[in-house]
C-alpha atoms as a PDB file:
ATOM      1  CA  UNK A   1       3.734  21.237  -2.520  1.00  0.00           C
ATOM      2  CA  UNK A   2       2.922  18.799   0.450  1.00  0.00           C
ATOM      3  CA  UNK A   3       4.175  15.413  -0.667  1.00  0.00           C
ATOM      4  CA  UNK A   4       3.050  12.578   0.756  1.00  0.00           C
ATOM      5  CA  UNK A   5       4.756   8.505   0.540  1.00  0.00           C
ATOM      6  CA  UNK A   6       2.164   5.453   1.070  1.00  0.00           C
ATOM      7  CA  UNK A   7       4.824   2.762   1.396  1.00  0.00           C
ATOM      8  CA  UNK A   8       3.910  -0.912   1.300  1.00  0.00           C
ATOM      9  CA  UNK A   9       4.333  -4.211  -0.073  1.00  0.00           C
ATOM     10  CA  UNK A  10       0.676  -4.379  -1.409  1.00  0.00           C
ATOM     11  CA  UNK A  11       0.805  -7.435  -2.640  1.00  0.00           C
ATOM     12  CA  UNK A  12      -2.306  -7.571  -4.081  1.00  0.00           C
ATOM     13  CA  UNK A  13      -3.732  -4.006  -3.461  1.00  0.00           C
ATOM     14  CA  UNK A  14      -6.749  -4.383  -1.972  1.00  0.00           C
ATOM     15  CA  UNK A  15      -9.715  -2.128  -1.749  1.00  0.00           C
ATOM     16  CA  UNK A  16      -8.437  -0.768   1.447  1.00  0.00           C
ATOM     17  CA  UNK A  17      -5.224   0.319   0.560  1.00  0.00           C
ATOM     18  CA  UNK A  18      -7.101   2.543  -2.489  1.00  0.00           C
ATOM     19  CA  UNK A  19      -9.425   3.879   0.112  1.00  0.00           C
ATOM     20  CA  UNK A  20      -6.354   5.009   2.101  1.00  0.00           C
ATOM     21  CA  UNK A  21      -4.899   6.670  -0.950  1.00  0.00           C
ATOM     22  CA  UNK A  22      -8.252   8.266  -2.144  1.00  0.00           C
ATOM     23  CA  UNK A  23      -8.533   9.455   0.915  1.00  0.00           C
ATOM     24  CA  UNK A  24      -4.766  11.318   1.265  1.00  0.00           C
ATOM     25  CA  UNK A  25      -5.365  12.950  -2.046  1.00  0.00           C
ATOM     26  CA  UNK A  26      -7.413  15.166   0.214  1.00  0.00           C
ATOM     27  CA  UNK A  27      -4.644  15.428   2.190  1.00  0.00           C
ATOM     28  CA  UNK A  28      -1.883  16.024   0.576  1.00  0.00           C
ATOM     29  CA  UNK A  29      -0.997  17.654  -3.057  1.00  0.00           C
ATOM     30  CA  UNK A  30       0.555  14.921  -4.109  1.00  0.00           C
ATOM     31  CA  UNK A  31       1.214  11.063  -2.705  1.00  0.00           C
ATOM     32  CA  UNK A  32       3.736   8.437  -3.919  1.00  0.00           C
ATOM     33  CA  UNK A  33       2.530   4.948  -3.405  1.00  0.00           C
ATOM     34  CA  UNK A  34       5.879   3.169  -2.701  1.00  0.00           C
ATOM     35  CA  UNK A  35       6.174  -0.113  -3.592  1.00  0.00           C
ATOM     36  CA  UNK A  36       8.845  -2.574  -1.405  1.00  0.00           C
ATOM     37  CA  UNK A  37      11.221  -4.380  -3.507  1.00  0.00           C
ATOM     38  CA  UNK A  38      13.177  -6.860  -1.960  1.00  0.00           C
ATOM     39  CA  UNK A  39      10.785  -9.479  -0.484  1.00  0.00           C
ATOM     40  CA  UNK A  40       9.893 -11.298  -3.508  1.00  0.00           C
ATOM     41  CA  UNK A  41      10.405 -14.739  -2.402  1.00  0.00           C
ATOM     42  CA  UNK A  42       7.136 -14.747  -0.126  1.00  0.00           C
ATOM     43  CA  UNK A  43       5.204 -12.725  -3.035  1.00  0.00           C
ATOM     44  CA  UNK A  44       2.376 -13.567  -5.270  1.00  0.00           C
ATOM     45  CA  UNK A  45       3.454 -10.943  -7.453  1.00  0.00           C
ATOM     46  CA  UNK A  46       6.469  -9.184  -8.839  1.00  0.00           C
ATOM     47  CA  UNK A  47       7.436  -5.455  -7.549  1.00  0.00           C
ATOM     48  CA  UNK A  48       7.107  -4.678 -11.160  1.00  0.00           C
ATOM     49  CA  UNK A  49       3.700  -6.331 -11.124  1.00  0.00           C
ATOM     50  CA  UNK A  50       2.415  -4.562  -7.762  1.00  0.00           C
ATOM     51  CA  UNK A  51       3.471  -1.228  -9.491  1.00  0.00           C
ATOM     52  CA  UNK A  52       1.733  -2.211 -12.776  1.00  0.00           C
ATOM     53  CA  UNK A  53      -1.236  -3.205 -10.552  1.00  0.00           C
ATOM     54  CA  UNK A  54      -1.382  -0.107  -8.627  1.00  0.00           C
ATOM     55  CA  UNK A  55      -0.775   2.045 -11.682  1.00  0.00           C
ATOM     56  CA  UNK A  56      -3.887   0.677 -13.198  1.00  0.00           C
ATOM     57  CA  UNK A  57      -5.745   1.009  -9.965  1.00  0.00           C
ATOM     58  CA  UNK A  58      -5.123   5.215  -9.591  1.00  0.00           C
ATOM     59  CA  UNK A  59      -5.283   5.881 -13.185  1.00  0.00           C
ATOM     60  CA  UNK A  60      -7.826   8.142 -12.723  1.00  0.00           C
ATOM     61  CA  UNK A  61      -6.190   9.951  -9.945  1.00  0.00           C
ATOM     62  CA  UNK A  62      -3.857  13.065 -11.360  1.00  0.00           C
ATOM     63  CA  UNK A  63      -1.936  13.605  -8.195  1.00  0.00           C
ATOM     64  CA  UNK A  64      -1.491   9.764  -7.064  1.00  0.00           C
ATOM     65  CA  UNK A  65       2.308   8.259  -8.321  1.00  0.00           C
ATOM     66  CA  UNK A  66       3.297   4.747  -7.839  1.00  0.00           C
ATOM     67  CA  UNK A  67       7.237   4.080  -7.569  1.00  0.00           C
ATOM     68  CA  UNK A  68       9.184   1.082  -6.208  1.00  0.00           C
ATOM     69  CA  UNK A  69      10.845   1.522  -2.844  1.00  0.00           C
ATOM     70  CA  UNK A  70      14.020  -0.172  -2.432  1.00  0.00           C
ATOM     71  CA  UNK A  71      16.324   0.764   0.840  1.00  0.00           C
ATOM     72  CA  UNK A  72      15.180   2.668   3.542  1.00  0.00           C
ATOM     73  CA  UNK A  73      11.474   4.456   3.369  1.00  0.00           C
ATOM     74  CA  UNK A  74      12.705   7.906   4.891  1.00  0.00           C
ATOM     75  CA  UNK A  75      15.685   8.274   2.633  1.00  0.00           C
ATOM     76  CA  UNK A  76      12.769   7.738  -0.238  1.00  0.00           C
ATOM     77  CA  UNK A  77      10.402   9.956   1.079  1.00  0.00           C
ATOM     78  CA  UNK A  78      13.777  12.925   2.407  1.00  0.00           C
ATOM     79  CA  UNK A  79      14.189  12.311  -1.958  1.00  0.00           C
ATOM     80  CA  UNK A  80      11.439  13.078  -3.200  1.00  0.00           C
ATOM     81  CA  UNK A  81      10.452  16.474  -0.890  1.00  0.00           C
ATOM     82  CA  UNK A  82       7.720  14.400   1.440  1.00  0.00           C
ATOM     83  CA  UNK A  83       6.603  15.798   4.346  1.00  0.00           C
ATOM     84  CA  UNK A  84       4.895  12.740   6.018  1.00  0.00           C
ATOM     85  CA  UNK A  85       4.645   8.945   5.483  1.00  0.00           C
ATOM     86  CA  UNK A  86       1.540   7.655   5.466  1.00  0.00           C
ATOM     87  CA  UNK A  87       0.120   4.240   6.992  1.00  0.00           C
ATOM     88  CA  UNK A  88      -2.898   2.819   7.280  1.00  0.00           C
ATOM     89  CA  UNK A  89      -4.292   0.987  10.935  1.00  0.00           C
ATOM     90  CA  UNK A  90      -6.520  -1.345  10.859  1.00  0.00           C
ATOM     91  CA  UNK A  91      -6.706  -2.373  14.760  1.00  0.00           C
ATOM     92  CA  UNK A  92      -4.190  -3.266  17.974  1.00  0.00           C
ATOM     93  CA  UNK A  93      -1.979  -4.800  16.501  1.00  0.00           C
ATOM     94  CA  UNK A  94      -1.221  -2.650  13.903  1.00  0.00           C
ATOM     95  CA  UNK A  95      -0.664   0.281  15.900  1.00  0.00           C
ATOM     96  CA  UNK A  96       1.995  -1.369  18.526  1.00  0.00           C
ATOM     97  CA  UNK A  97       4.486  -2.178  14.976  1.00  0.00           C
ATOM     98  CA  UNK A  98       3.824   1.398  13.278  1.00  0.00           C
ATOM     99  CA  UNK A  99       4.571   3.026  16.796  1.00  0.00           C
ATOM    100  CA  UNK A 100       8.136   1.661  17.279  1.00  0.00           C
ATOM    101  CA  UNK A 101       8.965   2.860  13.434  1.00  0.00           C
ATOM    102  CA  UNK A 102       7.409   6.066  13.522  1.00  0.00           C
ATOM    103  CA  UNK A 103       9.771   6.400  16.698  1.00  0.00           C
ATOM    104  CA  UNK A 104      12.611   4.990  14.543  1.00  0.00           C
ATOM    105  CA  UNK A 105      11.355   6.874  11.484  1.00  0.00           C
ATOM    106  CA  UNK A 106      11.612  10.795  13.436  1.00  0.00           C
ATOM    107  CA  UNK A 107      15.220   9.491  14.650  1.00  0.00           C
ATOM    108  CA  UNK A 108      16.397   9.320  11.142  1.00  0.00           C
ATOM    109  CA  UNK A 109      14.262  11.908   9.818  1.00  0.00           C
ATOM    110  CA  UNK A 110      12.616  14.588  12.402  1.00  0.00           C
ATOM    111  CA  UNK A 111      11.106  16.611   9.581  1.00  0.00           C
ATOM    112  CA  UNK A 112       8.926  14.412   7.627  1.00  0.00           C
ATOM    113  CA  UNK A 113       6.064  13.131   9.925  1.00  0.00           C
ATOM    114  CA  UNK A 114       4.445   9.904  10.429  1.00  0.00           C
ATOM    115  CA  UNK A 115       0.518   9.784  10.068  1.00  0.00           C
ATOM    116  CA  UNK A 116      -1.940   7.420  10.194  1.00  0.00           C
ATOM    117  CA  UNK A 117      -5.721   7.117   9.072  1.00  0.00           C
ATOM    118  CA  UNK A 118      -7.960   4.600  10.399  1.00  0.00           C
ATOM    119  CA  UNK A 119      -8.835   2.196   7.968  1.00  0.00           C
ATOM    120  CA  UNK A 120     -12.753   2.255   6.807  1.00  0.00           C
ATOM    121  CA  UNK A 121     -14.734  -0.459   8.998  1.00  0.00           C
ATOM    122  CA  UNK A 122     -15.683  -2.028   5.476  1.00  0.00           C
ATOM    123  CA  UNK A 123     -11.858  -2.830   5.194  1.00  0.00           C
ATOM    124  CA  UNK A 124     -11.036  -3.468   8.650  1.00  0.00           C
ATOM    125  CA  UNK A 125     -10.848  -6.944   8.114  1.00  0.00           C
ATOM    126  CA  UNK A 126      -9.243  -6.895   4.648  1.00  0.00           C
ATOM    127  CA  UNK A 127      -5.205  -7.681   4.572  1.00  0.00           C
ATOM    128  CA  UNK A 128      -3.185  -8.118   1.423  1.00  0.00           C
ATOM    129  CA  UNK A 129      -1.644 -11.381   3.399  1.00  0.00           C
ATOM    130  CA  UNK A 130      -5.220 -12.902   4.021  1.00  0.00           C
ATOM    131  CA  UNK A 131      -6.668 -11.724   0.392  1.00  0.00           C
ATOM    132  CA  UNK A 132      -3.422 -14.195  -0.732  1.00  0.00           C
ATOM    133  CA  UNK A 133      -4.169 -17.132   1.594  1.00  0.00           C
ATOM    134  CA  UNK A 134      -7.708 -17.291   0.798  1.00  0.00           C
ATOM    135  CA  UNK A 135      -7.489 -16.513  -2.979  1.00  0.00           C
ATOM    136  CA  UNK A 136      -4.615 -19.502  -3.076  1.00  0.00           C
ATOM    137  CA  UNK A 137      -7.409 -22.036  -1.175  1.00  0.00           C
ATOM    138  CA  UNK A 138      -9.978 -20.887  -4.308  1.00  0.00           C
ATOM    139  CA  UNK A 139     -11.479 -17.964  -2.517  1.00  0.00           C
ATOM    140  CA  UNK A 140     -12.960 -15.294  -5.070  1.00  0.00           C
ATOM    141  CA  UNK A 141     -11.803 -12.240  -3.656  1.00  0.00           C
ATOM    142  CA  UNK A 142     -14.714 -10.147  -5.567  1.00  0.00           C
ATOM    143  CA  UNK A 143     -14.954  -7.004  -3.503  1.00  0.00           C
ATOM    144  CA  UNK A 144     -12.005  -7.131  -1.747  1.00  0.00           C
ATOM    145  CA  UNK A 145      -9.468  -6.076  -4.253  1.00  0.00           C
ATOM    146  CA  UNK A 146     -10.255  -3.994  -8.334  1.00  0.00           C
ATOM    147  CA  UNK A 147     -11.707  -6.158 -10.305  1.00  0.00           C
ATOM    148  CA  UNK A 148      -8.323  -5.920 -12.578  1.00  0.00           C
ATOM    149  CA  UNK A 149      -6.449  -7.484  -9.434  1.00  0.00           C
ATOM    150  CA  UNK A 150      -9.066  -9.621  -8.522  1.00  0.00           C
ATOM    151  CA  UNK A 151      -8.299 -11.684 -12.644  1.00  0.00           C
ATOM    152  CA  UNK A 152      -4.820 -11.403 -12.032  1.00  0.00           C
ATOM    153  CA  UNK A 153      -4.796 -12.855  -9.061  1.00  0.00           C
ATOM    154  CA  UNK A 154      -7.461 -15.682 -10.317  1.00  0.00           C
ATOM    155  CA  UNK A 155      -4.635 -16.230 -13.409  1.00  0.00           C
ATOM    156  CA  UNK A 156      -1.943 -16.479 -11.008  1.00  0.00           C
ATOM    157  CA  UNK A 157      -3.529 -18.969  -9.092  1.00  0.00           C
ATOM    158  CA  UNK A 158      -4.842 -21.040 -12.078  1.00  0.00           C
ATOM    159  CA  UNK A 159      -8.930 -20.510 -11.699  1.00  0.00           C
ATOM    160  CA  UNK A 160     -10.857 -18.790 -14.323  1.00  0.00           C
ATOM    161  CA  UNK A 161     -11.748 -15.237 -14.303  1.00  0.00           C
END
């Protein structure tokens, strides 16, 4: 079985990060969306809150997982059988950070590969961090995240659904 991890913060998930994941399911038999613990201090939401979030988000994918990540992502994905870890790139900038750790990435782990899918130009400009910032300024983020994200983020930040 070719096992794919999807690690991230996604805090929210956004639309983009499902179209990722959609998108491996073609790719791979199965995929783990691993979600960081650890940085909880800057978050809108709780790790257990971005899994519950996600969870709700792939129901209705059989092959999709969502598990918390804590520690180092190629000691998670060397656990659980993966072959590659999976990223998304949205432009530049994004390309120059997920270069130097795939480089770090094969040094640990030279077996499970490091690949990347271009992010859908719908999406391009769509970023957990900026769905946050705007939604916190009384943005409606309608379109950019599942609608069951989209409330939860509304209660978080005190506006009505």
């Amino acid at each position: 079985m070719r096992t794919a991890i999807f690690p991230g913060a996604f805090d929210p998930v956004t639309n983009g990060h499902l179209d990722l994941v959609k998108r491996m399911t073609g790719l791979f038999d199965q995929v783990i969306v691993a979600v960081i613990r650890g940085r909880e201090k800057s978050t809108m939401f709780t790790c257990e809150e971005r899994i519950e979030l996600f969870r709700e988000a792939v129901k209705e994918l059989p092959n999709v997982e969502v598990e918390m990540l804590e520690g180092l992502t190629v000691e998670f994905a060397k656990n659980r059988g993966a072959v590659a870890i999976v990223r998304g790139i949205r432009g530049g900038g994004d390309f120059e950070y997920e270069f130097d750790m795939a480089l770090m990435n094969r040094k640990m782990a030279p077996s499970i590969e490091s690949v990347y899918l271009m992010t859908n130009h719908e999406y391009i400009y769509v970023s957990a961090s900026r769905v946050r910032e705007v939604s916190q300024l009384g943005y409606d983020v309608d379109g950019l995240v599942p609608d069951h994200v989209r409330a939860a983020i509304r209660e978080r930040v005190g506006l009505q659904a």
